[in-house]
N, C-alpha and C. Protein backbone atom coordinates (compact mmCIF):
# COMPACT_ATOMS: atom_id res chain seq x y z
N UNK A 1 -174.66 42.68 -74.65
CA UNK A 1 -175.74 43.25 -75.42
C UNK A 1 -176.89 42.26 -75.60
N UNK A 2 -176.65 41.10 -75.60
CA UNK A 2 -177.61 40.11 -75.50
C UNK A 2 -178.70 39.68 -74.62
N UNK A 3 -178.08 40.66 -73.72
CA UNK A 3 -179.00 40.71 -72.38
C UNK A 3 -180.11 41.56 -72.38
N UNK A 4 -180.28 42.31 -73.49
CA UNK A 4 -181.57 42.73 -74.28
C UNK A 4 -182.74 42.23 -74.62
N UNK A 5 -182.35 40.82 -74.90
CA UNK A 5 -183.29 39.98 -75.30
C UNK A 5 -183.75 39.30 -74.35
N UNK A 6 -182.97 39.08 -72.87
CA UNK A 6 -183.52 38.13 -71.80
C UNK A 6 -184.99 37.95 -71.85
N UNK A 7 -185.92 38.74 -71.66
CA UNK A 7 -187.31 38.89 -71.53
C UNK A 7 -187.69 38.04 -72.68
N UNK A 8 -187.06 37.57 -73.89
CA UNK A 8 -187.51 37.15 -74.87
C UNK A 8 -188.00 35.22 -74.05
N UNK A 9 -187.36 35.05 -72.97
CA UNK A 9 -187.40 34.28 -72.38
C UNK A 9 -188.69 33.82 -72.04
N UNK A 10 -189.82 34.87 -72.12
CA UNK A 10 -190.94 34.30 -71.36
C UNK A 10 -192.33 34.36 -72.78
N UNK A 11 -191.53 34.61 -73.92
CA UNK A 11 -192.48 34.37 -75.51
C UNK A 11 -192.78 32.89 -75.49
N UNK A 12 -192.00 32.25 -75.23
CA UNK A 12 -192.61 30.80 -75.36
C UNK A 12 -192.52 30.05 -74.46
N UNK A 13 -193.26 28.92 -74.17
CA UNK A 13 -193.94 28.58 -72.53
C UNK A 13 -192.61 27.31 -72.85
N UNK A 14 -192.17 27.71 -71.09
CA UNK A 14 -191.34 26.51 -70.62
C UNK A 14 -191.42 25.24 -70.21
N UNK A 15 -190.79 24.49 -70.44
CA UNK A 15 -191.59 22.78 -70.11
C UNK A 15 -191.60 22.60 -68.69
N UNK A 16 -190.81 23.34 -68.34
CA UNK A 16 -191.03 23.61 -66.49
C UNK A 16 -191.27 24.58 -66.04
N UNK A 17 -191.60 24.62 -64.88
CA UNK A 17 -191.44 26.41 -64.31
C UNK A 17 -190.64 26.75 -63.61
N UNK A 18 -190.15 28.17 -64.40
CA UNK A 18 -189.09 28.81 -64.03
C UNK A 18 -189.37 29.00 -62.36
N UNK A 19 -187.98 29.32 -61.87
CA UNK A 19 -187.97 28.97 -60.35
C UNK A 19 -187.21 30.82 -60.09
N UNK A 20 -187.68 31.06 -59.04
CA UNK A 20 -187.77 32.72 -58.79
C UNK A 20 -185.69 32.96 -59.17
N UNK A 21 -185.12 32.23 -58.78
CA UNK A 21 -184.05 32.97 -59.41
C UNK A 21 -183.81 32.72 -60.97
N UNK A 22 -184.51 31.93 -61.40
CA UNK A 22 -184.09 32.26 -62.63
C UNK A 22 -184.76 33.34 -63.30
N UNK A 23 -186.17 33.48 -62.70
CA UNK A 23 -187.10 35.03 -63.13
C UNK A 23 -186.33 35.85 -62.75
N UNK A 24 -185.19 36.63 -61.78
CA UNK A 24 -183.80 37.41 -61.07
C UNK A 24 -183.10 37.29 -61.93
N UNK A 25 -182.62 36.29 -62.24
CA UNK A 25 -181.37 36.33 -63.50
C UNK A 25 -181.78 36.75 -64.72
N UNK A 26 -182.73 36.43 -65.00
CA UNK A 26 -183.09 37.25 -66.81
C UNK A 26 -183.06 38.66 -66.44
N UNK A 27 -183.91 39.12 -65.73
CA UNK A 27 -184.21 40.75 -65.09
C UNK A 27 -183.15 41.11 -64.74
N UNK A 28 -181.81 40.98 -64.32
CA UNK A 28 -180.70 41.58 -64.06
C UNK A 28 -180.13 41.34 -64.98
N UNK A 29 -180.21 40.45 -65.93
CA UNK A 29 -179.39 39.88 -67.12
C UNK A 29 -179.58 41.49 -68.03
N UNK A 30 -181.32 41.58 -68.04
CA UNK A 30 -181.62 42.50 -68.72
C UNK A 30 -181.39 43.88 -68.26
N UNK A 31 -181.42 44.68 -66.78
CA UNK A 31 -180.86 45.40 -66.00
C UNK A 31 -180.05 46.10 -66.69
N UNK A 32 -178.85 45.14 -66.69
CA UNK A 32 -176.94 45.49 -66.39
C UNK A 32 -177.34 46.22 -68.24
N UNK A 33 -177.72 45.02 -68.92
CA UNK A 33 -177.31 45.31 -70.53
C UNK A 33 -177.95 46.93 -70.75
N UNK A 34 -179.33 46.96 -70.15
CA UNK A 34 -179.39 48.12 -70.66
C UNK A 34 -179.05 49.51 -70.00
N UNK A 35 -178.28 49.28 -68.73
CA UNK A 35 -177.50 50.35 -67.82
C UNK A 35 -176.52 50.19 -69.16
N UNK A 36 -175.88 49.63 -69.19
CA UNK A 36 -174.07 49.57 -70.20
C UNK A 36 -174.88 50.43 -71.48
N UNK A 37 -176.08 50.18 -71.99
CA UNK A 37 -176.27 51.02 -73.41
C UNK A 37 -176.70 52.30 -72.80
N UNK A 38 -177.37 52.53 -71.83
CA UNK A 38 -177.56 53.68 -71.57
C UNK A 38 -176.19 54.56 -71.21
N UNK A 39 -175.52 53.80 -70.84
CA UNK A 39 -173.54 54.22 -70.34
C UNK A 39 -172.98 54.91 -71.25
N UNK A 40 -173.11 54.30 -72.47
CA UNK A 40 -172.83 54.07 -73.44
C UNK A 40 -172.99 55.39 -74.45
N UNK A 41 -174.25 55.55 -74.76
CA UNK A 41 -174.92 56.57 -75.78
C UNK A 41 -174.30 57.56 -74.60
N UNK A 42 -174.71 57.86 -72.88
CA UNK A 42 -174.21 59.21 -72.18
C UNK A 42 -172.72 59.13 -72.58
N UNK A 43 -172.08 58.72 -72.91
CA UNK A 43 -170.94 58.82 -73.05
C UNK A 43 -170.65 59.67 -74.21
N UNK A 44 -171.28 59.04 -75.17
CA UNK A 44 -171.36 59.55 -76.89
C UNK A 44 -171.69 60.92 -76.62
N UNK A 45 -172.70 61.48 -76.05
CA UNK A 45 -173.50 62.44 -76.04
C UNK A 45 -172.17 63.90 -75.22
N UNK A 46 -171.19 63.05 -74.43
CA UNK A 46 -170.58 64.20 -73.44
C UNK A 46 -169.44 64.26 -74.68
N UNK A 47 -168.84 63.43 -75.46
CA UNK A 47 -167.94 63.70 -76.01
C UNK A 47 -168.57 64.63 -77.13
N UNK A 48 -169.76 64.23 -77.54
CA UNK A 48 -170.13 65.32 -78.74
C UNK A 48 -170.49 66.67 -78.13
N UNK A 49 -170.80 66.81 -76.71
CA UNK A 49 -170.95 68.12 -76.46
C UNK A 49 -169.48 68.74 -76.40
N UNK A 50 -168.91 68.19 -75.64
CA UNK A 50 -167.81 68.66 -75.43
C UNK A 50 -166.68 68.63 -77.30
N UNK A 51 -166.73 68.58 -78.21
CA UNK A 51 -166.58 68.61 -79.18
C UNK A 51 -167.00 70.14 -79.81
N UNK A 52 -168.15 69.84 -79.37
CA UNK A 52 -168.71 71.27 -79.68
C UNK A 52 -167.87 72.50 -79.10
N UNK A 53 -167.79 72.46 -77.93
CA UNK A 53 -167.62 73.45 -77.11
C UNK A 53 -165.94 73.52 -77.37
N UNK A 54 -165.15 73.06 -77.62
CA UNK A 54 -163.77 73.25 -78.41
C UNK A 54 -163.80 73.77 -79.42
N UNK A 55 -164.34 73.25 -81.04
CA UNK A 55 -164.34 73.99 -82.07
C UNK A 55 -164.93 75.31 -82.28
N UNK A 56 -164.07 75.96 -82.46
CA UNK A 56 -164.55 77.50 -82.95
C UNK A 56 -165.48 78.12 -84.06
């Protein structure tokens, strides 16, 4: 879930410059985390439909 914040990476200036995979690694860092929350809530969302569609 922390991988939310990757981008927070580029708020304050680095004493070096970042080198192209590490600009790749935050962006996939950030990617994956928010595929898994998006996973996540669709998941929530099929069990509450399907919840529905059982109770009478």
């Amino acid at each position: 879930m922390t991988g939310l914040f990757s981008p927070g990476h580029y708020v304050y200036p680095m004493p070096e410059p970042m080198t192209l995979k590490m600009h790749l690694l935050i962006w996939e860092d950030f990617a994956v985390a928010l595929a898994l929350v998006l996973f996540v809530l669709w998941t929530i969302l099929e069990q509450v439909r399907q919840s529905k569609h059982q109770s009478p």
